[in-house]
PDB file of N, CA and C in Angstrom:
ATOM      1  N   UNK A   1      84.974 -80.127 173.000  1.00  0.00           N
ATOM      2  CA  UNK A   1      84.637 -78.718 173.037  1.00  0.00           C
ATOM      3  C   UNK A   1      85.882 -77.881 173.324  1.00  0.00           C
ATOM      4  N   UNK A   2      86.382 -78.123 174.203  1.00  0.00           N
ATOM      5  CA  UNK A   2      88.015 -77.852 174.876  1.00  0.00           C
ATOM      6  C   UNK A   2      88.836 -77.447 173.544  1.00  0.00           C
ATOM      7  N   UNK A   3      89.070 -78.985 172.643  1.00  0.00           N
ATOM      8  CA  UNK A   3      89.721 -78.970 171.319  1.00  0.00           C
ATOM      9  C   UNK A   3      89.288 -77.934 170.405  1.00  0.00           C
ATOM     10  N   UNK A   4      88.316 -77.753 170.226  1.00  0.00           N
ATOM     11  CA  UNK A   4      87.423 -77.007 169.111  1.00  0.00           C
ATOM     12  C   UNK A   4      88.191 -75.280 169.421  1.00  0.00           C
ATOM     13  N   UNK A   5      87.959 -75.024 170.738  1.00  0.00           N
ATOM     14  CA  UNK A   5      87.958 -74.050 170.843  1.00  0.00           C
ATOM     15  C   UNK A   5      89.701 -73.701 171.039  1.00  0.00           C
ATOM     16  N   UNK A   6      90.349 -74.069 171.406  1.00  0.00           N
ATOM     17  CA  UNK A   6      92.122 -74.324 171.204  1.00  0.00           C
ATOM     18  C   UNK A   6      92.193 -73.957 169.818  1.00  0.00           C
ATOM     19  N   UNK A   7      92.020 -74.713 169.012  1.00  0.00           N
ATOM     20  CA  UNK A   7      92.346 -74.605 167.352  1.00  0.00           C
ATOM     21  C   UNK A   7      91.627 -73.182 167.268  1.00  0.00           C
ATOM     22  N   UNK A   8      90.094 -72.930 167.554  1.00  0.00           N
ATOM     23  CA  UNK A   8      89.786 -71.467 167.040  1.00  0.00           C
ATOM     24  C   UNK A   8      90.878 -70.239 167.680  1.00  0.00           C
ATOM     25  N   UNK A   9      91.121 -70.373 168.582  1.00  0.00           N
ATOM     26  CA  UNK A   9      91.836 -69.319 169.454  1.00  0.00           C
ATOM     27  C   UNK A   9      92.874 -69.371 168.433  1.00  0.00           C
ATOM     28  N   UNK A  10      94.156 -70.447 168.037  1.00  0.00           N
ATOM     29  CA  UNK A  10      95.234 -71.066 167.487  1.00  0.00           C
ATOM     30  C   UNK A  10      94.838 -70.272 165.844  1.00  0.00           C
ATOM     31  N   UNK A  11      94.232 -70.477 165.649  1.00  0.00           N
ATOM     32  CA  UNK A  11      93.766 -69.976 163.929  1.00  0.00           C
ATOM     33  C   UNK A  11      93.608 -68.050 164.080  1.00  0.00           C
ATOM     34  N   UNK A  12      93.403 -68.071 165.003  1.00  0.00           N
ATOM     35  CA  UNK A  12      93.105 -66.021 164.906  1.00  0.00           C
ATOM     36  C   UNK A  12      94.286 -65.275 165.741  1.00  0.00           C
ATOM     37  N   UNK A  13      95.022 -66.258 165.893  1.00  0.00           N
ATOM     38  CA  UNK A  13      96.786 -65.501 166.556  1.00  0.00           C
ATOM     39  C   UNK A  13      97.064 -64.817 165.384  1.00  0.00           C
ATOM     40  N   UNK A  14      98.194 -64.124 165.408  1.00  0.00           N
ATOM     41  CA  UNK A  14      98.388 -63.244 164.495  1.00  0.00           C
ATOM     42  C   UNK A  14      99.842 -63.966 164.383  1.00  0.00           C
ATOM     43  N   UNK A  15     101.076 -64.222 163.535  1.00  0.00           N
ATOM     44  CA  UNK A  15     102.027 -64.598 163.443  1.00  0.00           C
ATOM     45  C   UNK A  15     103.195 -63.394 164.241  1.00  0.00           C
ATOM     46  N   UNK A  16     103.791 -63.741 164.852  1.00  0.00           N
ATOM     47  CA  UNK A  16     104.856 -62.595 165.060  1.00  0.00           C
ATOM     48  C   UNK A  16     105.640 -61.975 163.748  1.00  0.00           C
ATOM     49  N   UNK A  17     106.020 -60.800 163.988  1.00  0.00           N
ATOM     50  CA  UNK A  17     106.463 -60.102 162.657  1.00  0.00           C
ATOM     51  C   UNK A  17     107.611 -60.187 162.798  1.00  0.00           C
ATOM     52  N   UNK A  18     108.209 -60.460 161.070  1.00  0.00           N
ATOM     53  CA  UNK A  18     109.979 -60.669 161.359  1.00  0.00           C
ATOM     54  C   UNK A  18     110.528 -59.365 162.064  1.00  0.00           C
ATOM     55  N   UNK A  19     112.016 -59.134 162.630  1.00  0.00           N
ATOM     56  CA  UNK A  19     112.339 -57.610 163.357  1.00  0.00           C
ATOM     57  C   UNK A  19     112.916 -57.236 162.251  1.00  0.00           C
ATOM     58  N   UNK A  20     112.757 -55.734 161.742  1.00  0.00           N
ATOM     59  CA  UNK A  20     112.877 -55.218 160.519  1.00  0.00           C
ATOM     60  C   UNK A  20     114.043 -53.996 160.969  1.00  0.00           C
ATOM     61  N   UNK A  21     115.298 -54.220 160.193  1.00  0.00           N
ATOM     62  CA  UNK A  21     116.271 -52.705 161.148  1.00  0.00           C
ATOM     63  C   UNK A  21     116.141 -51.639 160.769  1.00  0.00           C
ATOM     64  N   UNK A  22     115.619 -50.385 160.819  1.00  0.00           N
ATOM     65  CA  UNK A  22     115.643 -49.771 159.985  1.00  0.00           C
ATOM     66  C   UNK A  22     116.772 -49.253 159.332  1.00  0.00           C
ATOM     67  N   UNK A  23     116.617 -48.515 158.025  1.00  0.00           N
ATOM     68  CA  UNK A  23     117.985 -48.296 157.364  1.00  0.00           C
ATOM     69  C   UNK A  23     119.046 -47.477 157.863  1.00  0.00           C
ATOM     70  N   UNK A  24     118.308 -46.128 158.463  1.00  0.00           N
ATOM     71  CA  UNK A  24     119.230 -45.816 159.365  1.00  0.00           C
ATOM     72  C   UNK A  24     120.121 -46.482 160.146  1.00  0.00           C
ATOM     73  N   UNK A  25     119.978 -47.389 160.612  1.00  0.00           N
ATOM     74  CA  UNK A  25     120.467 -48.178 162.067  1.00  0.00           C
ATOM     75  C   UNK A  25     121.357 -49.220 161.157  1.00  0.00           C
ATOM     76  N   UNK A  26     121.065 -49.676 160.045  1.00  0.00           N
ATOM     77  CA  UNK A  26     121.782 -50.183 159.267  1.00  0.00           C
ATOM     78  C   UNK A  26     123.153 -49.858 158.655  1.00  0.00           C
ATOM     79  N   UNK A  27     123.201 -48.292 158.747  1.00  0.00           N
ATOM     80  CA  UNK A  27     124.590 -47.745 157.870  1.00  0.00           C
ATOM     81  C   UNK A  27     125.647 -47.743 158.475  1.00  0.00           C
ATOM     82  N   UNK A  28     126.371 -48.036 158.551  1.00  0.00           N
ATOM     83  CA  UNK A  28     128.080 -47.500 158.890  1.00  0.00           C
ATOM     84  C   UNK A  28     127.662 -46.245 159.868  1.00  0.00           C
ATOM     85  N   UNK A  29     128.714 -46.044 160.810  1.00  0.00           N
ATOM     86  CA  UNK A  29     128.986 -44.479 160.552  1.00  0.00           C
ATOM     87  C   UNK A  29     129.466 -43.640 160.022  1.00  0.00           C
ATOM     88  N   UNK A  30     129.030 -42.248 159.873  1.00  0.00           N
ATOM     89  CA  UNK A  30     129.483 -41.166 158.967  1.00  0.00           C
ATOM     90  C   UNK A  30     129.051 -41.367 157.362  1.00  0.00           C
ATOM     91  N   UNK A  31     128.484 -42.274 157.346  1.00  0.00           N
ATOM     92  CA  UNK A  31     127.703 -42.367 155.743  1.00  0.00           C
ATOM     93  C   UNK A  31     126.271 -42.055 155.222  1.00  0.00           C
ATOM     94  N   UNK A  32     125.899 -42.231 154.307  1.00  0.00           N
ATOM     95  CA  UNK A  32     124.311 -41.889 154.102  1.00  0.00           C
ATOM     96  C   UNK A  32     123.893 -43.578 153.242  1.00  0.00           C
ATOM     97  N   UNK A  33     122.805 -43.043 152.565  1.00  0.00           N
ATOM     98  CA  UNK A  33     121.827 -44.503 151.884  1.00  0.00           C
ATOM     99  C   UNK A  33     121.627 -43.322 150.693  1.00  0.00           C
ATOM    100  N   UNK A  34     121.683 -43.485 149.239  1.00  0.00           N
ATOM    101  CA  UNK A  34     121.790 -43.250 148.120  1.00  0.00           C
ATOM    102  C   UNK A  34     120.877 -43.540 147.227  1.00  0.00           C
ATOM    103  N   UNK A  35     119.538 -43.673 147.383  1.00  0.00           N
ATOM    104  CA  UNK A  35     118.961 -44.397 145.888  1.00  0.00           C
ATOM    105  C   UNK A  35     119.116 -44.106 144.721  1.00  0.00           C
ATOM    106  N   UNK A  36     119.529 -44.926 143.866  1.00  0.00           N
ATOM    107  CA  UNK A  36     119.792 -44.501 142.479  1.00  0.00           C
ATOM    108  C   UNK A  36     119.238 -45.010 141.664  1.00  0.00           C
ATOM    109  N   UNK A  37     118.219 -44.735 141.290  1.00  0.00           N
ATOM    110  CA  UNK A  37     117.078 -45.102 139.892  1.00  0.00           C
ATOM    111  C   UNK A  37     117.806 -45.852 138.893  1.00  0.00           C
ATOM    112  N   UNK A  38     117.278 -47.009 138.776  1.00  0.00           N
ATOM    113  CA  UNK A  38     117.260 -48.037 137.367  1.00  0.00           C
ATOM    114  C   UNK A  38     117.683 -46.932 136.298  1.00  0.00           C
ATOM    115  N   UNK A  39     116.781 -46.187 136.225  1.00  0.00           N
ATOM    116  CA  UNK A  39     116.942 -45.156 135.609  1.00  0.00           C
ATOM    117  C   UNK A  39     118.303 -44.377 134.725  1.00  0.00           C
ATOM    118  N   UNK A  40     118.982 -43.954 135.643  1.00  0.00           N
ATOM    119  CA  UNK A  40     120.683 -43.453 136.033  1.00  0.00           C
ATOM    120  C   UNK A  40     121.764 -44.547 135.426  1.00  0.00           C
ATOM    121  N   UNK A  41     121.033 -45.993 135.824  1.00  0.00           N
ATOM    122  CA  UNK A  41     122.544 -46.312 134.843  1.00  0.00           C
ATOM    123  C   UNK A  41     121.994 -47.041 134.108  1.00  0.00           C
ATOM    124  N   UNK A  42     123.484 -47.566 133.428  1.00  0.00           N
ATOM    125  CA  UNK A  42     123.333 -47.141 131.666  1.00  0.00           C
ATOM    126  C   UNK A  42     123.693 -49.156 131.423  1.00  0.00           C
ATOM    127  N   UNK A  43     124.099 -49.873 132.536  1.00  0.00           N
ATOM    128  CA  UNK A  43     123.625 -51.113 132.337  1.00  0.00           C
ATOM    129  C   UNK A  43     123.317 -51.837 133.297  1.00  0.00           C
ATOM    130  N   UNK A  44     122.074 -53.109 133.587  1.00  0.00           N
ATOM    131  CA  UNK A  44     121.163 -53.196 134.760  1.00  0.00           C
ATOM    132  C   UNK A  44     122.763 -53.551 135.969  1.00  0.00           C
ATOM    133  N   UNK A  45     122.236 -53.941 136.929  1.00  0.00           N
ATOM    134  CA  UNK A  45     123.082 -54.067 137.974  1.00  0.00           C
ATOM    135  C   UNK A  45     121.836 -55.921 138.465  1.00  0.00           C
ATOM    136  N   UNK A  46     122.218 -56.362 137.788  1.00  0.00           N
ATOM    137  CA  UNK A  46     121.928 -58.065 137.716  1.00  0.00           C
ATOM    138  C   UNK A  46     122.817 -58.567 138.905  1.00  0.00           C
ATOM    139  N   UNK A  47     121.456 -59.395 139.373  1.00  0.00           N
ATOM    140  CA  UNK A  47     122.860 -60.234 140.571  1.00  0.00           C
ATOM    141  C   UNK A  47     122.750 -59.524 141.570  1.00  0.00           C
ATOM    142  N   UNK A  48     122.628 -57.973 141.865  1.00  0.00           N
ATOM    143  CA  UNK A  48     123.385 -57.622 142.869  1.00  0.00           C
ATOM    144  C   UNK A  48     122.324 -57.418 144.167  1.00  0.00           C
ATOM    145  N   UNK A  49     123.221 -58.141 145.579  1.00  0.00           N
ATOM    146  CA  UNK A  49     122.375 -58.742 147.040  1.00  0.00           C
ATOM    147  C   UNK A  49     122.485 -57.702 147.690  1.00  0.00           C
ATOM    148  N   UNK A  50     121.993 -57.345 148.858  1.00  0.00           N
ATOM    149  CA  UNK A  50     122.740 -56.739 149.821  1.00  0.00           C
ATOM    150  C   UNK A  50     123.777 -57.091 150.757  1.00  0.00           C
ATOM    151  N   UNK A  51     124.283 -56.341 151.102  1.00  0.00           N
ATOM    152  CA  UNK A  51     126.181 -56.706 151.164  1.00  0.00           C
ATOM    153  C   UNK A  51     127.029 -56.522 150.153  1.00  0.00           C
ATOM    154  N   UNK A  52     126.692 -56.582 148.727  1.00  0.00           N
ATOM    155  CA  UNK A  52     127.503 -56.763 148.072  1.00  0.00           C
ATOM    156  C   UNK A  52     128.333 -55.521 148.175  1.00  0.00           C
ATOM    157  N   UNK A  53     129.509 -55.289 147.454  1.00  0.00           N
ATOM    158  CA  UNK A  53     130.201 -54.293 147.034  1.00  0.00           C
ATOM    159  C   UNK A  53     130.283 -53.960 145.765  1.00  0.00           C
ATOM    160  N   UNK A  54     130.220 -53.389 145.382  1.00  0.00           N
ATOM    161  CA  UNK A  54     130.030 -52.543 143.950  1.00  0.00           C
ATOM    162  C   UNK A  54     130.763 -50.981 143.706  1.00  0.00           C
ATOM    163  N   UNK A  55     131.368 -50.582 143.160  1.00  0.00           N
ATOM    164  CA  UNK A  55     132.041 -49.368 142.493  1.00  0.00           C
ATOM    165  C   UNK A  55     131.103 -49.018 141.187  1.00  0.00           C
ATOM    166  N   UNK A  56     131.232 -47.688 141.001  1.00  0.00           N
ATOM    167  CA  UNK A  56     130.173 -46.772 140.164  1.00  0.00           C
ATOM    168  C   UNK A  56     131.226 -46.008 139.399  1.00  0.00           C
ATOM    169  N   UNK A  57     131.099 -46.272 138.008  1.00  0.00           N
ATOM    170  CA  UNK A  57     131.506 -45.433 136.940  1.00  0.00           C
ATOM    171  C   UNK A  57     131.012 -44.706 136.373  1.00  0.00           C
ATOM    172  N   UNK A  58     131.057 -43.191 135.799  1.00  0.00           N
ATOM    173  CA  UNK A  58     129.909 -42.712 135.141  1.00  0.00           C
ATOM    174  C   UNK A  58     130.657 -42.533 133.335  1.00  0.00           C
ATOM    175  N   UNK A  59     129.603 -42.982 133.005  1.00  0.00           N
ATOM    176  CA  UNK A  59     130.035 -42.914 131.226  1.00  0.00           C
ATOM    177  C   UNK A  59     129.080 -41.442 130.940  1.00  0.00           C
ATOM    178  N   UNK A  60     129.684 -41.315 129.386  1.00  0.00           N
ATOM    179  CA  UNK A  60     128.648 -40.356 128.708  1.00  0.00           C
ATOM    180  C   UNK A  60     128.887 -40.974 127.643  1.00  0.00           C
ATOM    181  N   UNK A  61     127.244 -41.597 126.794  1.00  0.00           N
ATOM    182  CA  UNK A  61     127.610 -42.100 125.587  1.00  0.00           C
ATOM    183  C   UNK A  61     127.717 -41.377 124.594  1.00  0.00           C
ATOM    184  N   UNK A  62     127.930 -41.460 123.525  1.00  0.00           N
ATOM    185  CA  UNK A  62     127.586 -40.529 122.608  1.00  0.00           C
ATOM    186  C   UNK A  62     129.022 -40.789 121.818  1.00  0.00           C
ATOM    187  N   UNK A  63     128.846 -39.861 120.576  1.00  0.00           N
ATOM    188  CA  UNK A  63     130.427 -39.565 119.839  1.00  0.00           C
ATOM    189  C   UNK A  63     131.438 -39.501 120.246  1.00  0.00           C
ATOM    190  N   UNK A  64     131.361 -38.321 121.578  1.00  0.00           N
ATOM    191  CA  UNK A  64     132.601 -38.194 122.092  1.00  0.00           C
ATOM    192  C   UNK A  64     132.524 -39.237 123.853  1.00  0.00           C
ATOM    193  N   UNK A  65     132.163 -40.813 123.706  1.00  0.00           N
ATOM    194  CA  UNK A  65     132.341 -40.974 124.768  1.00  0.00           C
ATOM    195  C   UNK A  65     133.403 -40.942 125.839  1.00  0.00           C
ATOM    196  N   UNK A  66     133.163 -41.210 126.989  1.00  0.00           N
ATOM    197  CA  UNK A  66     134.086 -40.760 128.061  1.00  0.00           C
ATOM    198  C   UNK A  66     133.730 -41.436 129.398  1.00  0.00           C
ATOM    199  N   UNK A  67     134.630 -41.486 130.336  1.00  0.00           N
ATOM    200  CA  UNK A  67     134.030 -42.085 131.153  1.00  0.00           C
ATOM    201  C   UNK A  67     134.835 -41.864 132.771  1.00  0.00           C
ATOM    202  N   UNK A  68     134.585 -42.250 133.658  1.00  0.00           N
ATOM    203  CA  UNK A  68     135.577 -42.138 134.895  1.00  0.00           C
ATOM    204  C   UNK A  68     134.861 -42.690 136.196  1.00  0.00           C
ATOM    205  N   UNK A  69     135.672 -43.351 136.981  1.00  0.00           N
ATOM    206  CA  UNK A  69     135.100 -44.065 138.167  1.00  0.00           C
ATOM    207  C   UNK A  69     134.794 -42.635 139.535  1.00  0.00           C
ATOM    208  N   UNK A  70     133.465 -43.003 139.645  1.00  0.00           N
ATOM    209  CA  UNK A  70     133.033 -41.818 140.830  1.00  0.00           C
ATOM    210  C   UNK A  70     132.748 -41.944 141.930  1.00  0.00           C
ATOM    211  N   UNK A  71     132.433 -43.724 142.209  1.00  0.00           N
ATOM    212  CA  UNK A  71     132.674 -44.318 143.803  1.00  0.00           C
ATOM    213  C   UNK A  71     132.825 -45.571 144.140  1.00  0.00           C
ATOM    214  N   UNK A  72     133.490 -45.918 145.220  1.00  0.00           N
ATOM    215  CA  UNK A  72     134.354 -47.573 145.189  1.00  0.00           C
ATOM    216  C   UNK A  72     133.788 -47.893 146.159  1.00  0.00           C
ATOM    217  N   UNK A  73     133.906 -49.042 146.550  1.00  0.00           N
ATOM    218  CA  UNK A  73     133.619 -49.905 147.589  1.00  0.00           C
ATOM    219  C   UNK A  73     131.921 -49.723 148.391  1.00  0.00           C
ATOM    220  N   UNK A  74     131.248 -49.150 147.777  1.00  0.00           N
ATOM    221  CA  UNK A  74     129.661 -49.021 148.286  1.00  0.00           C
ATOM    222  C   UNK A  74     128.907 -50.347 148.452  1.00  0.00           C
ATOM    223  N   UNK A  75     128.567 -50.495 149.632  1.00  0.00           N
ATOM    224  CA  UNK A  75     127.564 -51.435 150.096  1.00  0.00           C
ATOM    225  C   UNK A  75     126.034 -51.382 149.827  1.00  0.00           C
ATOM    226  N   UNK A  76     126.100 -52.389 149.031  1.00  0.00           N
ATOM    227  CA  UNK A  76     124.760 -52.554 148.427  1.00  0.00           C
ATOM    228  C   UNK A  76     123.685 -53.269 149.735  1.00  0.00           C
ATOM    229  N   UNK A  77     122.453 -52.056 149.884  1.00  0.00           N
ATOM    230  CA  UNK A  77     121.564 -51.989 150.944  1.00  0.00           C
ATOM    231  C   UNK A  77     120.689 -53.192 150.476  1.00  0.00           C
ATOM    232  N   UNK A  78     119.933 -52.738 149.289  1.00  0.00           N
ATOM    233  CA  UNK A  78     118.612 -52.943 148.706  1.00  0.00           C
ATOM    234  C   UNK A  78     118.766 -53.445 147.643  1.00  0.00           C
ATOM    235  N   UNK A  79     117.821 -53.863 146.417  1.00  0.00           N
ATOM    236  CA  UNK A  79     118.206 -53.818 145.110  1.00  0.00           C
ATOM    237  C   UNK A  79     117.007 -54.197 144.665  1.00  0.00           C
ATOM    238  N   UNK A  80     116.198 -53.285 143.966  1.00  0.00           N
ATOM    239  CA  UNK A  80     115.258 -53.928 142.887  1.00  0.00           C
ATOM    240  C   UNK A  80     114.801 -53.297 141.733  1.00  0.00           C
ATOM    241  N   UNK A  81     113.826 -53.638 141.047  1.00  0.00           N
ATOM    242  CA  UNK A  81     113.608 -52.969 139.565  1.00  0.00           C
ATOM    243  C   UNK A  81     113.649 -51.360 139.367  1.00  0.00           C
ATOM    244  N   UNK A  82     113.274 -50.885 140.747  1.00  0.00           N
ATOM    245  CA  UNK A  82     113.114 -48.888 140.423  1.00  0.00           C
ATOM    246  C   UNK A  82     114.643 -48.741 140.982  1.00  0.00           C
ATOM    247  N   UNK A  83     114.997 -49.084 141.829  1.00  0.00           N
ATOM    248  CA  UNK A  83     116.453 -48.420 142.202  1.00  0.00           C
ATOM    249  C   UNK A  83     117.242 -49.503 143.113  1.00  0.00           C
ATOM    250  N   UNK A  84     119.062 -48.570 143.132  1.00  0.00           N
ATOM    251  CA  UNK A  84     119.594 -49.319 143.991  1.00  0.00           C
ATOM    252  C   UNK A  84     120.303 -48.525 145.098  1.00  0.00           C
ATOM    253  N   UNK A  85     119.789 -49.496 146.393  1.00  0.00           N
ATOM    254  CA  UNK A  85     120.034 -48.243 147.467  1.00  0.00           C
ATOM    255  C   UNK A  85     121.724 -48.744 147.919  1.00  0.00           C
ATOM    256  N   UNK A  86     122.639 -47.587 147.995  1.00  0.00           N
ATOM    257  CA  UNK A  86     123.997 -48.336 148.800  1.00  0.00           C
ATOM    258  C   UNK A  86     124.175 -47.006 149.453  1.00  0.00           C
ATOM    259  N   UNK A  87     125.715 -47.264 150.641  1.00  0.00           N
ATOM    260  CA  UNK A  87     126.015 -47.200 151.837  1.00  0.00           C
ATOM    261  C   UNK A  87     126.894 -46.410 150.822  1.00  0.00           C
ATOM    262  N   UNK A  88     126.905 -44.971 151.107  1.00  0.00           N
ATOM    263  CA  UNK A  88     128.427 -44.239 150.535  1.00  0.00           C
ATOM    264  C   UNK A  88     128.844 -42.792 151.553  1.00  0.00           C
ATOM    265  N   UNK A  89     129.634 -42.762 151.011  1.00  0.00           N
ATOM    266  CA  UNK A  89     130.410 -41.394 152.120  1.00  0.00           C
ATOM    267  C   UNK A  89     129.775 -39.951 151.313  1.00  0.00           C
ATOM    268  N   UNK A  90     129.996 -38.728 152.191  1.00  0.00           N
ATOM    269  CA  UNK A  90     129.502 -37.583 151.280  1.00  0.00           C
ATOM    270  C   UNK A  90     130.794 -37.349 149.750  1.00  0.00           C
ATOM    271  N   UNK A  91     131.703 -37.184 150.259  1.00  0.00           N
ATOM    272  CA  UNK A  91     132.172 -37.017 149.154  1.00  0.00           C
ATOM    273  C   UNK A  91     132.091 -38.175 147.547  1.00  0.00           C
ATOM    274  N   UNK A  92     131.441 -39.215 147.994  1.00  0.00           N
ATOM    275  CA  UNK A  92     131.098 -39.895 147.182  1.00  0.00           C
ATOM    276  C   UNK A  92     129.569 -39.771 146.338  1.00  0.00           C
ATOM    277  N   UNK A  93     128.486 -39.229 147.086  1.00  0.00           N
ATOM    278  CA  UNK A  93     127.682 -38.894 146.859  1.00  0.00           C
ATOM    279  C   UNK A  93     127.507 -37.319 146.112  1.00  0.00           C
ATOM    280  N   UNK A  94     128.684 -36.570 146.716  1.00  0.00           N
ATOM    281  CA  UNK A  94     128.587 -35.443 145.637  1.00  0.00           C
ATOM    282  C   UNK A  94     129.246 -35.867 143.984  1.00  0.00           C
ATOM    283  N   UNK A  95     129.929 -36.509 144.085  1.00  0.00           N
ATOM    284  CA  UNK A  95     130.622 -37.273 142.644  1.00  0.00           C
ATOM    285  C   UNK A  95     129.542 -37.777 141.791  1.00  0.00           C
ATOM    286  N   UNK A  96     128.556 -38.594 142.299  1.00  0.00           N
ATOM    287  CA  UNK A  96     127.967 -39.242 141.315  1.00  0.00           C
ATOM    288  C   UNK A  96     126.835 -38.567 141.111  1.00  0.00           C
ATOM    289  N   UNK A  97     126.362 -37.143 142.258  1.00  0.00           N
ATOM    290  CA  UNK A  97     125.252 -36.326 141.678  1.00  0.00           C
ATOM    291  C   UNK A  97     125.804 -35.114 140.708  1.00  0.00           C
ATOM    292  N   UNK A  98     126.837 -35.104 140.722  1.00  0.00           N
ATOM    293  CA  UNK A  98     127.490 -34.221 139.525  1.00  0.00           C
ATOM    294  C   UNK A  98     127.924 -34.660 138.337  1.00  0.00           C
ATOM    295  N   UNK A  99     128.183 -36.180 138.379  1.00  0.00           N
ATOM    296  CA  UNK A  99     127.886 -36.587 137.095  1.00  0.00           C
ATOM    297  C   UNK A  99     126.633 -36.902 136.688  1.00  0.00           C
ATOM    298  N   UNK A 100     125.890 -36.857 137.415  1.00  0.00           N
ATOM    299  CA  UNK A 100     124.568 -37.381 136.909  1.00  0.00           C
ATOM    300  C   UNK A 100     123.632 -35.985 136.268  1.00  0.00           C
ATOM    301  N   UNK A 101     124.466 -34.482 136.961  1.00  0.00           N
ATOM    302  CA  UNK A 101     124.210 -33.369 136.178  1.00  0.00           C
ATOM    303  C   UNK A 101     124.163 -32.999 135.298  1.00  0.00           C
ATOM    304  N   UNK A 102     125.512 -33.725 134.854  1.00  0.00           N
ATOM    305  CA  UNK A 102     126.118 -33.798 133.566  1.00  0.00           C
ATOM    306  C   UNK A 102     125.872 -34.798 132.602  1.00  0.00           C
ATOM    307  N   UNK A 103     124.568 -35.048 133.059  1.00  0.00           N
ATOM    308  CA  UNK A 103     123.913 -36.012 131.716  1.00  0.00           C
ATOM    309  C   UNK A 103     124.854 -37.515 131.926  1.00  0.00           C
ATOM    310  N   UNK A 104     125.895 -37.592 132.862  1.00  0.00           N
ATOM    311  CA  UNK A 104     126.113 -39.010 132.711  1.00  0.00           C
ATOM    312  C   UNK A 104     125.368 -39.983 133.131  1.00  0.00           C
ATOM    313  N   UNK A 105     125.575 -41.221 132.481  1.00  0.00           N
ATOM    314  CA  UNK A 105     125.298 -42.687 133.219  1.00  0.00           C
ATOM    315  C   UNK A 105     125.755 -43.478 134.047  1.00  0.00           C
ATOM    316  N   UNK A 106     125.379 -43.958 135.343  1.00  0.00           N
ATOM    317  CA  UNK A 106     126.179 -44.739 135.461  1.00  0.00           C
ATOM    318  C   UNK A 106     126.583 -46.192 135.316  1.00  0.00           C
ATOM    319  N   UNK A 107     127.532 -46.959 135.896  1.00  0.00           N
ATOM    320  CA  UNK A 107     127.991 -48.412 135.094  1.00  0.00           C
ATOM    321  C   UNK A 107     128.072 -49.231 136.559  1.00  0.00           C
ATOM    322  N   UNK A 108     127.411 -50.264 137.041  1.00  0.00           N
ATOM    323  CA  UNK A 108     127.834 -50.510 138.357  1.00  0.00           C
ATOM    324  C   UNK A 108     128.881 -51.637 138.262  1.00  0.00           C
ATOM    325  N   UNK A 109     129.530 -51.486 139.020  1.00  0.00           N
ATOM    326  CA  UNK A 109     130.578 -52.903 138.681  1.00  0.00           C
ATOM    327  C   UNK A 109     130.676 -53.352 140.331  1.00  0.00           C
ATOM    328  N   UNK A 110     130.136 -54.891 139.771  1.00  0.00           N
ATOM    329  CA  UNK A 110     130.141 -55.498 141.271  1.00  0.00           C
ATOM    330  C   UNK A 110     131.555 -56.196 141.860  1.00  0.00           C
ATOM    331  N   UNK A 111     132.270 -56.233 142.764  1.00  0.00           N
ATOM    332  CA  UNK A 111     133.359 -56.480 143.115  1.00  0.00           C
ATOM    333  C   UNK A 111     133.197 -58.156 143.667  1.00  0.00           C
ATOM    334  N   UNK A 112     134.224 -58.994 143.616  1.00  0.00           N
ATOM    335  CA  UNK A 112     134.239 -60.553 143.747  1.00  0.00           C
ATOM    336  C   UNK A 112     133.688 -60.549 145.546  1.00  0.00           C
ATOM    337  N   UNK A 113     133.265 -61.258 146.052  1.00  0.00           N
ATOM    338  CA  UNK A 113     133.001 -61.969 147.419  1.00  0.00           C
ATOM    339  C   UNK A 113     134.686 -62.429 148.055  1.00  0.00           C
ATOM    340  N   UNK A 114     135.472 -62.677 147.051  1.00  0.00           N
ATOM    341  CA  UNK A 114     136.465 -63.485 147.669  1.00  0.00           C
ATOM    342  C   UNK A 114     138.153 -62.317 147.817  1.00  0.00           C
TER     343      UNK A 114
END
């Protein structure tokens, strides 16, 4: 009876929850968190973990294409099919919302681990 009732108690625990940081508490200082819609660039960003590092180019396709790098070294937060969240400074974040004004795309380029 003892047993029976051990296992029932044991079966209706609730698991402890992993500790979750929030993103805030996650950033650098003096930076923000960025999401940038699947959407926005112009080829997927495959592969990419959090931690990684990645730099952002913005193209414009078309006839007269063109192109120019608009932020370096961003720490990749998050990453999945709707967007990708990274760690950037303001002046980096005004760069890539002004190209993105301007009808550009962007290109993520992930930087080596080593």
């Amino acid at each position: 009876m003892l047993l029976a009732l051990a296992l029932v108690t044991r079966q209706t625990e609730t698991p402890p929850e992993a500790h979750v940081v929030p993103l805030s508490e996650a950033l650098d200082g003096s930076t923000f968190a960025l999401a940038v819609p699947t959407a926005w660039l112009g080829t997927p960003a495959i592969g990419v973990r959090p931690r990684d590092r990645i730099d952002l180019i913005a193209v414009r396709p078309g006839d007269r294409a063109s192109g120019y790098p608009v932020a370096y070294d961003l720490r990749v937060m998050s990453s999945d099919d709707r967007a990708l969240i990274v760690q950037i400074d303001e002046a980096s974040a005004i760069a890539v919302a002004l190209a993105r004004s301007s009808g550009m795309l962007l290109v993520p380029l992930l930087q080596s681990a080593r």
